[in-house]
N, C-alpha and C. Protein backbone atom coordinates (compact mmCIF):
# COMPACT_ATOMS: atom_id res chain seq x y z
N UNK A 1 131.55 183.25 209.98
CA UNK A 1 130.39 184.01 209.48
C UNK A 1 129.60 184.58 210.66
N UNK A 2 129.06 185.72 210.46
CA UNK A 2 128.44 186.50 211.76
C UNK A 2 127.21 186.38 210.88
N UNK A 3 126.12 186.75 211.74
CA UNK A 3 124.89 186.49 211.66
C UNK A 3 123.77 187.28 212.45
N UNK A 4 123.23 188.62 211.61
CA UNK A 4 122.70 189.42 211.59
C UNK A 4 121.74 189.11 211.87
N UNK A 5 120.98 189.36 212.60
CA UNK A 5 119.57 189.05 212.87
C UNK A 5 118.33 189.92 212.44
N UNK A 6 117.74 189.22 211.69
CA UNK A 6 116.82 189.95 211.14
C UNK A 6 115.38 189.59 211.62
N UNK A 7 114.39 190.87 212.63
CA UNK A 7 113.18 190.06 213.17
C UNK A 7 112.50 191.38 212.57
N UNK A 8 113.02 192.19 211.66
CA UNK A 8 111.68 193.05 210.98
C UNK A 8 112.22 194.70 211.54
N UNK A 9 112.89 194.52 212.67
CA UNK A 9 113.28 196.35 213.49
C UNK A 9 114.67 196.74 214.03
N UNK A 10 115.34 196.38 213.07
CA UNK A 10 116.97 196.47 212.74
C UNK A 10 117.47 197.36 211.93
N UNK A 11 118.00 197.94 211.77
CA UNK A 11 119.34 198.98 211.19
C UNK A 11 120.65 197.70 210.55
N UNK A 12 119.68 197.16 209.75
CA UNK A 12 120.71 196.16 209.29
C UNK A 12 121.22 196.01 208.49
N UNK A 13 121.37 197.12 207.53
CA UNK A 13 121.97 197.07 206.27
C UNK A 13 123.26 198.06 206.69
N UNK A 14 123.10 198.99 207.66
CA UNK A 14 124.29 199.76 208.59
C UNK A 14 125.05 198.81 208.90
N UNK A 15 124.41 197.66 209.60
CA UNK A 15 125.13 196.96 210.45
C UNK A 15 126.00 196.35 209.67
N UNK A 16 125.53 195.63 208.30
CA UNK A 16 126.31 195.04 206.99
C UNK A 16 127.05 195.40 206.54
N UNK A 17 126.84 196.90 206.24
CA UNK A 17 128.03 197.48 205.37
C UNK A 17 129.27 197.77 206.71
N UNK A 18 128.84 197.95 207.64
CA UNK A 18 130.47 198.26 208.74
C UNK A 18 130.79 196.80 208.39
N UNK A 19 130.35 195.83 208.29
CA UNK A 19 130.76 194.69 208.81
C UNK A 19 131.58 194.54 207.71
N UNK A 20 131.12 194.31 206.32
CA UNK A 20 131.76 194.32 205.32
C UNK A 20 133.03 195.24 205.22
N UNK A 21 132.82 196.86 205.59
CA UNK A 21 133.75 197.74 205.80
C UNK A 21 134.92 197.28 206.03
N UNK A 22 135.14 196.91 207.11
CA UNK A 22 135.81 196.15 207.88
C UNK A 22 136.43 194.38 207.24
N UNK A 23 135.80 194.12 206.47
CA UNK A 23 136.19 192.66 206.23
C UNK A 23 136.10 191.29 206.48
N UNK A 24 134.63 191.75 207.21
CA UNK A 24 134.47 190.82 208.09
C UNK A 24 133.01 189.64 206.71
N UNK A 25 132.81 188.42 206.96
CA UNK A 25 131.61 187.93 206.64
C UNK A 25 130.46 188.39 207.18
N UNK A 26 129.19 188.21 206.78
CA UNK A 26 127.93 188.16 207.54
C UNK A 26 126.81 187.74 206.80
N UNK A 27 125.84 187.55 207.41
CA UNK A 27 124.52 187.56 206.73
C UNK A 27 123.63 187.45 207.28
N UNK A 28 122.31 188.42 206.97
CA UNK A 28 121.36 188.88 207.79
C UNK A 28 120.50 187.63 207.19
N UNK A 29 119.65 187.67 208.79
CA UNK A 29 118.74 186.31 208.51
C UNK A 29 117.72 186.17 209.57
N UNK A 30 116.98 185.20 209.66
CA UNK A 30 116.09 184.98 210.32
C UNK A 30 116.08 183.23 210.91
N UNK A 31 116.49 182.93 210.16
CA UNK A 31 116.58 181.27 210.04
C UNK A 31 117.36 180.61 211.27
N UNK A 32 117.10 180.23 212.12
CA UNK A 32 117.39 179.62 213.38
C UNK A 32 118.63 178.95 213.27
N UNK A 33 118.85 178.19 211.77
CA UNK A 33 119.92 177.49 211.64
C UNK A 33 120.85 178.25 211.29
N UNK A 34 120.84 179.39 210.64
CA UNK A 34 121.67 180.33 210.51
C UNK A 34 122.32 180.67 211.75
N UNK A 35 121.40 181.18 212.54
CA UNK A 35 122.27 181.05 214.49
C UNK A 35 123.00 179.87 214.60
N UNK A 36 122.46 178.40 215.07
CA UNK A 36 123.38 177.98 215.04
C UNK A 36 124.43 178.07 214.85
N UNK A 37 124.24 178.18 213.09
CA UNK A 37 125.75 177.53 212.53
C UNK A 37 126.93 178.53 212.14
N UNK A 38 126.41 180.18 212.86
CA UNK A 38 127.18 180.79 212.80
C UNK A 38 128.48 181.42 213.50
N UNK A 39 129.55 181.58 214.06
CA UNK A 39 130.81 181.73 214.60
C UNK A 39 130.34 182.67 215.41
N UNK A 40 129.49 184.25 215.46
CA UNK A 40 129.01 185.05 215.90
C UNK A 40 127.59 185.55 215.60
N UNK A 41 127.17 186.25 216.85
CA UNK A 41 125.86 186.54 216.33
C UNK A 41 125.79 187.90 216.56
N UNK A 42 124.89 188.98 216.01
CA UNK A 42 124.80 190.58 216.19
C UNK A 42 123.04 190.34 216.57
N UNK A 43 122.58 191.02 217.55
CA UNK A 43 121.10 190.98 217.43
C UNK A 43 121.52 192.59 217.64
N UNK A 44 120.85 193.43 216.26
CA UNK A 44 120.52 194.98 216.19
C UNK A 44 119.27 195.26 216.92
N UNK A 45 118.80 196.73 216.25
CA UNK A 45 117.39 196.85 217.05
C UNK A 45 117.14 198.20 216.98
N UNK A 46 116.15 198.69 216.04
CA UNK A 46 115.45 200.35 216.00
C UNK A 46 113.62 199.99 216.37
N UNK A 47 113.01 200.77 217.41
CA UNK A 47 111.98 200.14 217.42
C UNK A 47 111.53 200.46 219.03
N UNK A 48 110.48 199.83 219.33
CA UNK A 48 109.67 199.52 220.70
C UNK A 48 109.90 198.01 221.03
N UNK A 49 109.79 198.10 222.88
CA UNK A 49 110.60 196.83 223.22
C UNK A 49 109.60 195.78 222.86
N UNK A 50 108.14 196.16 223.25
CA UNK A 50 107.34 194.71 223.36
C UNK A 50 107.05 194.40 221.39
N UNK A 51 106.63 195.49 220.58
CA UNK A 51 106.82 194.83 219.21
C UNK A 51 107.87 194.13 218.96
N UNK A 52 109.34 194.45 219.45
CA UNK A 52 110.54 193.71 218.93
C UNK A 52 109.96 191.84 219.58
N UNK A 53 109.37 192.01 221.02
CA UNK A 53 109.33 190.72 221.62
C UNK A 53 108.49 189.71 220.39
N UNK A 54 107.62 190.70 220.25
CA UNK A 54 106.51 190.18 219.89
C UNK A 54 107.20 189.21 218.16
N UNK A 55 108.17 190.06 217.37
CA UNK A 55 108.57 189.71 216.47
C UNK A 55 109.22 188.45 216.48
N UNK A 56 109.91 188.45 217.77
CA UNK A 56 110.88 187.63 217.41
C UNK A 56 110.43 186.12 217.87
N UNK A 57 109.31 186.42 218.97
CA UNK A 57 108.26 185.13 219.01
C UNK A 57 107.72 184.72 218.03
N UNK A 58 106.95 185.58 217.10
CA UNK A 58 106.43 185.22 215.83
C UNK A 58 107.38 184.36 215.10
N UNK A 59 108.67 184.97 215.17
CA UNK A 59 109.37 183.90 213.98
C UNK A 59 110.05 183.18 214.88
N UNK A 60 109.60 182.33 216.00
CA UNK A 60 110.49 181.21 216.76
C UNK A 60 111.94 181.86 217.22
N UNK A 61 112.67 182.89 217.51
CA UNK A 61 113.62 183.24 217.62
C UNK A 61 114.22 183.33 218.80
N UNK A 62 113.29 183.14 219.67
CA UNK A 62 113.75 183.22 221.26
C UNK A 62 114.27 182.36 221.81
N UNK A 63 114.43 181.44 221.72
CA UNK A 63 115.08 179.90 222.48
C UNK A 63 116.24 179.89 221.42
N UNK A 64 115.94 180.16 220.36
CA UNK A 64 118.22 180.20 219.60
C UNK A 64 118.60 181.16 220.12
N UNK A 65 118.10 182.87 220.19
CA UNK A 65 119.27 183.40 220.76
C UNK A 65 119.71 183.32 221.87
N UNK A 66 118.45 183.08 223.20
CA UNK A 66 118.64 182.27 224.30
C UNK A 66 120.11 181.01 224.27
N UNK A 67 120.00 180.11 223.68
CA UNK A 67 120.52 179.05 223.81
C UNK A 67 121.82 179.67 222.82
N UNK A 68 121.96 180.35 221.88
CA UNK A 68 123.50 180.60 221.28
C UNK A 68 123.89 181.88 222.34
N UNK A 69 123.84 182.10 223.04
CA UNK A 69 124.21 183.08 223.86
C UNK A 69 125.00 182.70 224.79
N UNK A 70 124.26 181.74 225.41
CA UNK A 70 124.70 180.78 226.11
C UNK A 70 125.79 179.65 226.00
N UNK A 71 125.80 179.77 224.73
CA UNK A 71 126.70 178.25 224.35
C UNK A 71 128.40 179.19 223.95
N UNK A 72 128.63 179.88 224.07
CA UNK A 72 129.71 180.67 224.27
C UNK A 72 130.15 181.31 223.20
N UNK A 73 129.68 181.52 221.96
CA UNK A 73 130.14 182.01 220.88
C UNK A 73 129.88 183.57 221.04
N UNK A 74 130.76 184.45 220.58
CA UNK A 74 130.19 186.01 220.81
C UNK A 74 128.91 186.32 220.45
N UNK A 75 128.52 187.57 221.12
CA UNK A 75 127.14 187.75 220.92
C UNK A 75 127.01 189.43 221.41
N UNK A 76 126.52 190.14 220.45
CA UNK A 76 126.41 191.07 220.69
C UNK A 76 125.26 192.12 220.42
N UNK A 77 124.27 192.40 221.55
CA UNK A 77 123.06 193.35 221.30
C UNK A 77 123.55 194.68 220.70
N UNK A 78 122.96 195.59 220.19
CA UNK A 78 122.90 196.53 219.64
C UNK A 78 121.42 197.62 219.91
N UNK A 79 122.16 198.73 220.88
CA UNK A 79 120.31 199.55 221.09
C UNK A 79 119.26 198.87 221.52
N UNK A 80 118.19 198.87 221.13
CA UNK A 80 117.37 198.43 221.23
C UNK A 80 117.82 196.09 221.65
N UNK A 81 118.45 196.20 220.96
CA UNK A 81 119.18 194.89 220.93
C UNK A 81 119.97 194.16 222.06
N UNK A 82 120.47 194.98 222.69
CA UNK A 82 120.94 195.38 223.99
C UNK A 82 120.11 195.58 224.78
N UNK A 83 118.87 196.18 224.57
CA UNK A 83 117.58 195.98 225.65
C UNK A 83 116.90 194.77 225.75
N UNK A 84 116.58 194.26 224.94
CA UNK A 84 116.43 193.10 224.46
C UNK A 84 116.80 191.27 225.06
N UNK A 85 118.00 191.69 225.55
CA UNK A 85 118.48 190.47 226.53
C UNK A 85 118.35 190.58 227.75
N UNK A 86 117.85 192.22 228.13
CA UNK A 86 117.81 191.86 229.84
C UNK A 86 116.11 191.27 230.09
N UNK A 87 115.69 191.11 231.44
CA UNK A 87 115.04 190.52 231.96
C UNK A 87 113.16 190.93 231.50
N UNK A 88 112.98 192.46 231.39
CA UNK A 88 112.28 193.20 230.97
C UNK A 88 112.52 194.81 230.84
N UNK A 89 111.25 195.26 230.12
CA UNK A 89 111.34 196.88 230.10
C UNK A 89 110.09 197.47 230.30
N UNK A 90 110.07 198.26 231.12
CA UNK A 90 108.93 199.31 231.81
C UNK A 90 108.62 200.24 230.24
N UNK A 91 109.03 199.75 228.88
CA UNK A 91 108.15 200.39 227.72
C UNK A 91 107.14 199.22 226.97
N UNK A 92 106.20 200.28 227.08
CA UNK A 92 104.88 199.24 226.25
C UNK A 92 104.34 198.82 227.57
N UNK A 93 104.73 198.67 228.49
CA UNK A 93 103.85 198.15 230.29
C UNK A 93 102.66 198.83 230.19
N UNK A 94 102.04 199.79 229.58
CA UNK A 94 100.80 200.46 230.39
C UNK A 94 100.21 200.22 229.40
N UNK A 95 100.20 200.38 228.00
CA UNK A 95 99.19 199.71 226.96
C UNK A 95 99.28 198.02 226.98
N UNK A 96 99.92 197.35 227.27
CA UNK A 96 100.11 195.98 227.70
C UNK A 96 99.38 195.37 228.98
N UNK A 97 99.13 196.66 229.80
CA UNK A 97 98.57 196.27 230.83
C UNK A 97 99.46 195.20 231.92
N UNK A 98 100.84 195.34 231.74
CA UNK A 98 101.89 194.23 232.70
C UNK A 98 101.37 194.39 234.04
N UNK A 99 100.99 193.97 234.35
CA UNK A 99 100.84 193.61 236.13
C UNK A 99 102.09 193.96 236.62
N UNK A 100 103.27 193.48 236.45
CA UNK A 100 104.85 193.61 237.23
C UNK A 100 105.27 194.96 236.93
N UNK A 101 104.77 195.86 235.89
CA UNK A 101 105.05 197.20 235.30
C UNK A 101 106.32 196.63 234.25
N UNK A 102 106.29 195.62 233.75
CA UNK A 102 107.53 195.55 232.71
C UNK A 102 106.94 194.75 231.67
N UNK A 103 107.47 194.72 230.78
CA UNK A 103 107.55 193.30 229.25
C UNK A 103 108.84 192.83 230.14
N UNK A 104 108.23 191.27 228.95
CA UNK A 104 109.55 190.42 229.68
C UNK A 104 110.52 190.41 227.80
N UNK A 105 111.73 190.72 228.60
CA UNK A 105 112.37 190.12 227.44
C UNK A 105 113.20 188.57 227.48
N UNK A 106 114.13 188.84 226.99
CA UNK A 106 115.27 187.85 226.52
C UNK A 106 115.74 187.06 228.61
N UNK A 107 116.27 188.04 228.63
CA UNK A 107 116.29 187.50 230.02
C UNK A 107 117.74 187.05 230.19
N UNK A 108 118.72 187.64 229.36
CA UNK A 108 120.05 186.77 229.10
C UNK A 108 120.88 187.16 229.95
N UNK A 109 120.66 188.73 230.34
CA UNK A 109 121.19 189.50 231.25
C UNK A 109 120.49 190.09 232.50
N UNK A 110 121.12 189.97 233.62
CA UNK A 110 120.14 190.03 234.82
C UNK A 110 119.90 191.90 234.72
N UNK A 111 118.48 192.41 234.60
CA UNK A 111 118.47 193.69 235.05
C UNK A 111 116.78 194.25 234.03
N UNK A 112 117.06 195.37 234.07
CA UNK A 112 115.63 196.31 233.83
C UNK A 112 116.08 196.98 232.90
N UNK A 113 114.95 197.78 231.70
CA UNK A 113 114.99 198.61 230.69
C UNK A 113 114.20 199.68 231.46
N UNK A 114 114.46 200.79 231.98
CA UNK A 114 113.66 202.31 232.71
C UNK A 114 114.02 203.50 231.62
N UNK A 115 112.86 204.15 231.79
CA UNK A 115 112.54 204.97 230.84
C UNK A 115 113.81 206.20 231.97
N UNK A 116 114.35 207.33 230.91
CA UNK A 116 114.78 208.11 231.39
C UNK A 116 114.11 208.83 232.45
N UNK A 117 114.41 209.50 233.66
CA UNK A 117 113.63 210.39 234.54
C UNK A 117 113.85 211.93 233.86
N UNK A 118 112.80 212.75 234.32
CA UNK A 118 112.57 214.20 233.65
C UNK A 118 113.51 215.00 234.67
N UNK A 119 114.75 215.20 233.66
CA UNK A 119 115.84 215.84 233.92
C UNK A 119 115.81 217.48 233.28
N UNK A 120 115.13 217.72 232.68
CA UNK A 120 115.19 218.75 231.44
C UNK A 120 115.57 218.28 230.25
N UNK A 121 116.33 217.33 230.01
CA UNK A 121 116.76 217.13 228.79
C UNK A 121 115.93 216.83 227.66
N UNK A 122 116.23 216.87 226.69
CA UNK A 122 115.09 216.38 225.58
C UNK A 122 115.16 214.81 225.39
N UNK A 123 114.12 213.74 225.46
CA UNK A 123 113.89 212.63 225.36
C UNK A 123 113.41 212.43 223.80
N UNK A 124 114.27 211.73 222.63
CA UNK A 124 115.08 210.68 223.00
C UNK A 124 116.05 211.65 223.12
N UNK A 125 117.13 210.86 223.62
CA UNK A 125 118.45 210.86 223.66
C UNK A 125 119.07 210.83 222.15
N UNK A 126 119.38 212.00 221.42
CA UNK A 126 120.19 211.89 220.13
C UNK A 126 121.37 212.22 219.96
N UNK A 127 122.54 211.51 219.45
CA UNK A 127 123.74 212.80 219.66
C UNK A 127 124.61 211.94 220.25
N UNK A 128 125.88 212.50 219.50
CA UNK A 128 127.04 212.21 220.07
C UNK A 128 127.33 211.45 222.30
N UNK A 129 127.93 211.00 222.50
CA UNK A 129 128.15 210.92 224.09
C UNK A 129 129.64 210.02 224.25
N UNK A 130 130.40 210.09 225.88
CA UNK A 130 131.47 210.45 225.42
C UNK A 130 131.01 208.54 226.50
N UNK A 131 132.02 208.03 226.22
CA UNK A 131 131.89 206.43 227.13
C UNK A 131 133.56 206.66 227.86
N UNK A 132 132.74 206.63 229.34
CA UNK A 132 133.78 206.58 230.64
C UNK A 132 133.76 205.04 231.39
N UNK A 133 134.33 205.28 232.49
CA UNK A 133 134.29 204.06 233.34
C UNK A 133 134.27 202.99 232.66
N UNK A 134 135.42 202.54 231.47
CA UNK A 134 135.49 201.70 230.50
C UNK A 134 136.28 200.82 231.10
N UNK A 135 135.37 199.28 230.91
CA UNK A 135 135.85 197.77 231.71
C UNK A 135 135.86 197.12 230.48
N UNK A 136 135.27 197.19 229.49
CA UNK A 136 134.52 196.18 228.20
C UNK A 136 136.52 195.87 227.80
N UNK A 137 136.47 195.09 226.98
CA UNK A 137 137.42 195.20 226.56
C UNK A 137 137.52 195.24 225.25
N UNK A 138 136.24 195.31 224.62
CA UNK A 138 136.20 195.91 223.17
C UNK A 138 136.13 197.24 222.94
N UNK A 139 136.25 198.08 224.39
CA UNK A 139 135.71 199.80 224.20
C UNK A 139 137.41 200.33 224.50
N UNK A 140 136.98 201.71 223.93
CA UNK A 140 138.21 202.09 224.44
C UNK A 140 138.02 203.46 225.75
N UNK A 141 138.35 204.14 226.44
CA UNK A 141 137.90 205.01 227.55
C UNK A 141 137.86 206.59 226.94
N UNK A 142 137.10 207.27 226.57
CA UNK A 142 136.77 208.32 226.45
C UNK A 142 135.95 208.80 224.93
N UNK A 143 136.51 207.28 224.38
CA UNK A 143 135.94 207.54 222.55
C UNK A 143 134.28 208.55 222.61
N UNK A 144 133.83 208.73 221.69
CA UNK A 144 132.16 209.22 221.73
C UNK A 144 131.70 208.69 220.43
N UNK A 145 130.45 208.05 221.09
CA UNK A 145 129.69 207.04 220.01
C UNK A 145 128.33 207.66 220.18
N UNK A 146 127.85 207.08 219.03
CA UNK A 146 126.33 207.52 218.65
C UNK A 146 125.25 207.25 219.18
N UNK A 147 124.55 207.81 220.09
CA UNK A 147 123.48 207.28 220.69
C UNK A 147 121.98 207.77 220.22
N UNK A 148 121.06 207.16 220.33
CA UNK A 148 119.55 207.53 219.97
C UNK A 148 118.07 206.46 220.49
N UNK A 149 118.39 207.14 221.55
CA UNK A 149 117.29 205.98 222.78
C UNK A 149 116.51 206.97 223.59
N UNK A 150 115.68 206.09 224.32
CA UNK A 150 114.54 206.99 225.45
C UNK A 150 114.46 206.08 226.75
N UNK A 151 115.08 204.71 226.49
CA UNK A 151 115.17 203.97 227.52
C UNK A 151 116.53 203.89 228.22
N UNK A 152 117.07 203.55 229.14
CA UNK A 152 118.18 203.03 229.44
C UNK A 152 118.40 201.65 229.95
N UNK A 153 119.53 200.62 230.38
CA UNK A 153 119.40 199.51 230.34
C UNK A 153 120.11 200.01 232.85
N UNK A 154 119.17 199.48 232.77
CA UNK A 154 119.71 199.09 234.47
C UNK A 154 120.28 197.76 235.03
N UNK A 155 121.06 197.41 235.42
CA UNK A 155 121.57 195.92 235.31
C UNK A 155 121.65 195.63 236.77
N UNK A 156 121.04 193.95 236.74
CA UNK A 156 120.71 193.69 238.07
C UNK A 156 122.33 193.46 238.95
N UNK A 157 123.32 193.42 238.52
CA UNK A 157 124.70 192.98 238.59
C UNK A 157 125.91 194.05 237.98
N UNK A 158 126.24 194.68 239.38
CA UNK A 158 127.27 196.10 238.44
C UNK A 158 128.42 195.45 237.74
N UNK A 159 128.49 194.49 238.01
CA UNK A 159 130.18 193.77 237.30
C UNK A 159 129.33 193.86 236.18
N UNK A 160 128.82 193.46 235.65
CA UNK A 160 128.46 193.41 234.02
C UNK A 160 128.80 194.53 233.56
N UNK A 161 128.58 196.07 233.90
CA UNK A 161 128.77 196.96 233.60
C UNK A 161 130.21 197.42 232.58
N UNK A 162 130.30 197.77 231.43
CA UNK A 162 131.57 197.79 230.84
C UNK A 162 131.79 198.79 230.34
N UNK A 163 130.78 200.48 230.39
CA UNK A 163 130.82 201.44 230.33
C UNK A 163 129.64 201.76 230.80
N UNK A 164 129.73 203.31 231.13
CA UNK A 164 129.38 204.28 231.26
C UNK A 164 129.15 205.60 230.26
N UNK A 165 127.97 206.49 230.16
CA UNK A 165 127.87 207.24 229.79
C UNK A 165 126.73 208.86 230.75
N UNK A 166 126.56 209.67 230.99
CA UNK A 166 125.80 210.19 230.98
C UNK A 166 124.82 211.30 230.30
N UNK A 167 123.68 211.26 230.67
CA UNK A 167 122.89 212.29 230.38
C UNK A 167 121.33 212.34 231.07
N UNK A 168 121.56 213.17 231.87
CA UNK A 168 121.01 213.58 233.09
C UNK A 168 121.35 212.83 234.18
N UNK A 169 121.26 211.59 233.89
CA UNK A 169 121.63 210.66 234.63
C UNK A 169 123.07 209.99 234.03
N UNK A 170 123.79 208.92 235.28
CA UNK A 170 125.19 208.12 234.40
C UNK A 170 124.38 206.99 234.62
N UNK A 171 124.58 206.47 233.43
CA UNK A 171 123.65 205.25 232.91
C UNK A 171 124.72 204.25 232.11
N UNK A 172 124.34 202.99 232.51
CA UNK A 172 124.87 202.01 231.40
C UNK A 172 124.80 202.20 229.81
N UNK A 173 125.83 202.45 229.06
CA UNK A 173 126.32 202.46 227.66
C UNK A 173 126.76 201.02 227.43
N UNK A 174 127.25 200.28 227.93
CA UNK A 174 127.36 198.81 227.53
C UNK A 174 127.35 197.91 228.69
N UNK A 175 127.38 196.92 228.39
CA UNK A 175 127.52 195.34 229.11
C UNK A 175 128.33 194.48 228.61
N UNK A 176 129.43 193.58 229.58
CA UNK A 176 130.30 192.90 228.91
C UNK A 176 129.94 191.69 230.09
N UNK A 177 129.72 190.54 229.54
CA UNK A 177 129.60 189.29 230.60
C UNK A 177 130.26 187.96 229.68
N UNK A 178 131.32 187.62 229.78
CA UNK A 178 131.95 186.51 229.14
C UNK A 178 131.69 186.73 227.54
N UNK A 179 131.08 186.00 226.73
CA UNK A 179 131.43 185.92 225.02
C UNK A 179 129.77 186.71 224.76
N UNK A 180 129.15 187.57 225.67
CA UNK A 180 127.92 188.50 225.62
C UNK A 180 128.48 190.36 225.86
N UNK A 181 128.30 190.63 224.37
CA UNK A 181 128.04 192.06 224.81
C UNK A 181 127.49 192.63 224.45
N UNK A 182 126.94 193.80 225.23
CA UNK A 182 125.89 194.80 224.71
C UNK A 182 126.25 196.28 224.78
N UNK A 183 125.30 197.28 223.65
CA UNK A 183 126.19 198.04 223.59
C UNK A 183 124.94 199.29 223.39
N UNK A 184 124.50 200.19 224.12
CA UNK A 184 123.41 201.48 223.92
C UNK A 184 123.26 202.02 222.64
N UNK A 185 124.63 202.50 222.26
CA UNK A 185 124.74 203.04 221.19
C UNK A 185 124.75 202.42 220.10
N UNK A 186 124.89 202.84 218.60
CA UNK A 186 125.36 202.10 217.34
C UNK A 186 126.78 202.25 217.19
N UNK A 187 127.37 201.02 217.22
CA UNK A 187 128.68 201.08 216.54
C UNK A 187 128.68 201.40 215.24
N UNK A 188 128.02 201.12 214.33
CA UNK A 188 127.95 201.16 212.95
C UNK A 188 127.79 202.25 212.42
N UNK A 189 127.09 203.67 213.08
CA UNK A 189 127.03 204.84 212.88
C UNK A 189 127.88 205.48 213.89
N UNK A 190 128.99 205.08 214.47
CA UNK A 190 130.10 205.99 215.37
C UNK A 190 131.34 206.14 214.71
N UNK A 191 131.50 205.89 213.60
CA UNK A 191 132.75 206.68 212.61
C UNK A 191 133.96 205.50 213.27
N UNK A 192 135.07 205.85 213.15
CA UNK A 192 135.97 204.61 213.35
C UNK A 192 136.24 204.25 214.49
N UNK A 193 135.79 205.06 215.42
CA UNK A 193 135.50 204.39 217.07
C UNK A 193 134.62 203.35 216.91
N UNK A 194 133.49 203.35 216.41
CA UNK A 194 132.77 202.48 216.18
C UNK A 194 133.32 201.38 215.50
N UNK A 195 133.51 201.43 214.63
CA UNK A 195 134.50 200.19 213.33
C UNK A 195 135.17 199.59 214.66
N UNK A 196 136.27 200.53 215.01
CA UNK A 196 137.48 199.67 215.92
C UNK A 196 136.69 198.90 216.83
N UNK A 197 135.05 199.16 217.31
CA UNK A 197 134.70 198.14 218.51
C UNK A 197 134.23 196.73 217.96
N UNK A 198 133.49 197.19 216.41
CA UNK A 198 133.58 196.22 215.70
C UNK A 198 134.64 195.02 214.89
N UNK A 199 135.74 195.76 214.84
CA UNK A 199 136.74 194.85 214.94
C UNK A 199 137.27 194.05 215.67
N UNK A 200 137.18 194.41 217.35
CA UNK A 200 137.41 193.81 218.34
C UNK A 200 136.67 192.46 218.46
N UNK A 201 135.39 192.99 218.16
CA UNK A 201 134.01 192.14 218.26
C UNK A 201 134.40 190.53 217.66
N UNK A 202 135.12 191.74 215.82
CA UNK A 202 135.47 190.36 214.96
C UNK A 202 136.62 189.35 215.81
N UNK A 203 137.52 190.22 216.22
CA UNK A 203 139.06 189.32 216.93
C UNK A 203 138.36 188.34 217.92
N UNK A 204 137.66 188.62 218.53
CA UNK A 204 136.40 187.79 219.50
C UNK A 204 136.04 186.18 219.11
N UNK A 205 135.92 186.48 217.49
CA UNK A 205 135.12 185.81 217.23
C UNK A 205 136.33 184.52 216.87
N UNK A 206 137.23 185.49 216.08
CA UNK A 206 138.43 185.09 215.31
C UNK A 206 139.13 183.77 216.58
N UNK A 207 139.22 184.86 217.74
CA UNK A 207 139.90 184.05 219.07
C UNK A 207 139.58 182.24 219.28
């Protein structure tokens, strides 16, 4: 059973129906024991970084995904979700007033959430993008998945790195570090490139 995480700023009924699509179990939740006791975990994510923090403190959620992350079962951020496990993000810092210029997040993954630099492009980031420099081994090298962000994820450690994408800049599209991955885009809205990473995800789990 995979185990959707539900802290209030998720795309999680997307995330359900691929999952189901596909054949897989799940169930969206909140309930700590639900982490536990589940084979895999998905943390999604549509939203701002420090409300998401703020949510998932409210409902005790930070020390399970912390600690099931850790304990080796797959685990996989999503967008915002994927921002979410690194260390902090330079969004929400100036109405927050951060002293360090960041929120702290999850901290699961060594690195920074930086706002795009003014390239010309239009911020957010919407739209198709093509994923290169593919290490993950749930991605495949050139597919194009769905992206829709304003942040990017900077990682304190390039081996983590498991794709690539650009726009304006080449920026991290995913992270792969042992039974942890993260991923910029939505799989769930990338048509069967997407599915197939989600299947992988499932064989992961299956393994």
């Amino acid at each position: 059973m995979i185990a959707i995480v539900d802290y209030g700023m998720g795309n999680l009924g997307s995330v359900e129906k691929a999952l189901k699509h596909i054949g897989s179990d799940c169930i969206i939740t909140s309930d700590a024991d639900d982490l536990y006791n589940a084979s895999g975990i998905i943390l999604p994510g549509v939203g701002s970084f420090a409300p998401a923090m703020d949510e998932l403190q409210a409902r005790d959620l930070v020390m399970p995904l912390i600690e099931n992350a850790n304990s080796g079962k797959p685990f996989l951020g999503i967008c915002l979700g994927m921002q979410l496990m690194l260390e902090g993000s330079e969004e929400n810092s100036l109405e927050r007033r951060e002293t360090k210029g960041v929120v702290s997040g999850l901290g699961i993954i060594p690195g920074f959430v930086r706002r795009f630099p003014d390239t010309g492009l239009k911020i957010p980031q919407m739209g198709w993008n093509q994923l290169v420099d593919v290490k993950g081994r749930l991605l495949t090298e050139g597919d194009y998945v769905y992206f829709v962000h304003s942040y990017y994820c900077q990682l304190g450690q390039a081996e983590d790195i498991a794709a690539q994408t650009e726009y304006g800049i080449k920026y991290c599209a995913s992270f792969e570090r042992g039974n942890i991955f993260g991923m910029q885009f939505h799989p769930e809205k990338s048509g069967e490139a997407g599915l197939n990473i989600l299947r992988k995800f499932v064989s992961e789990i299956k393994a």
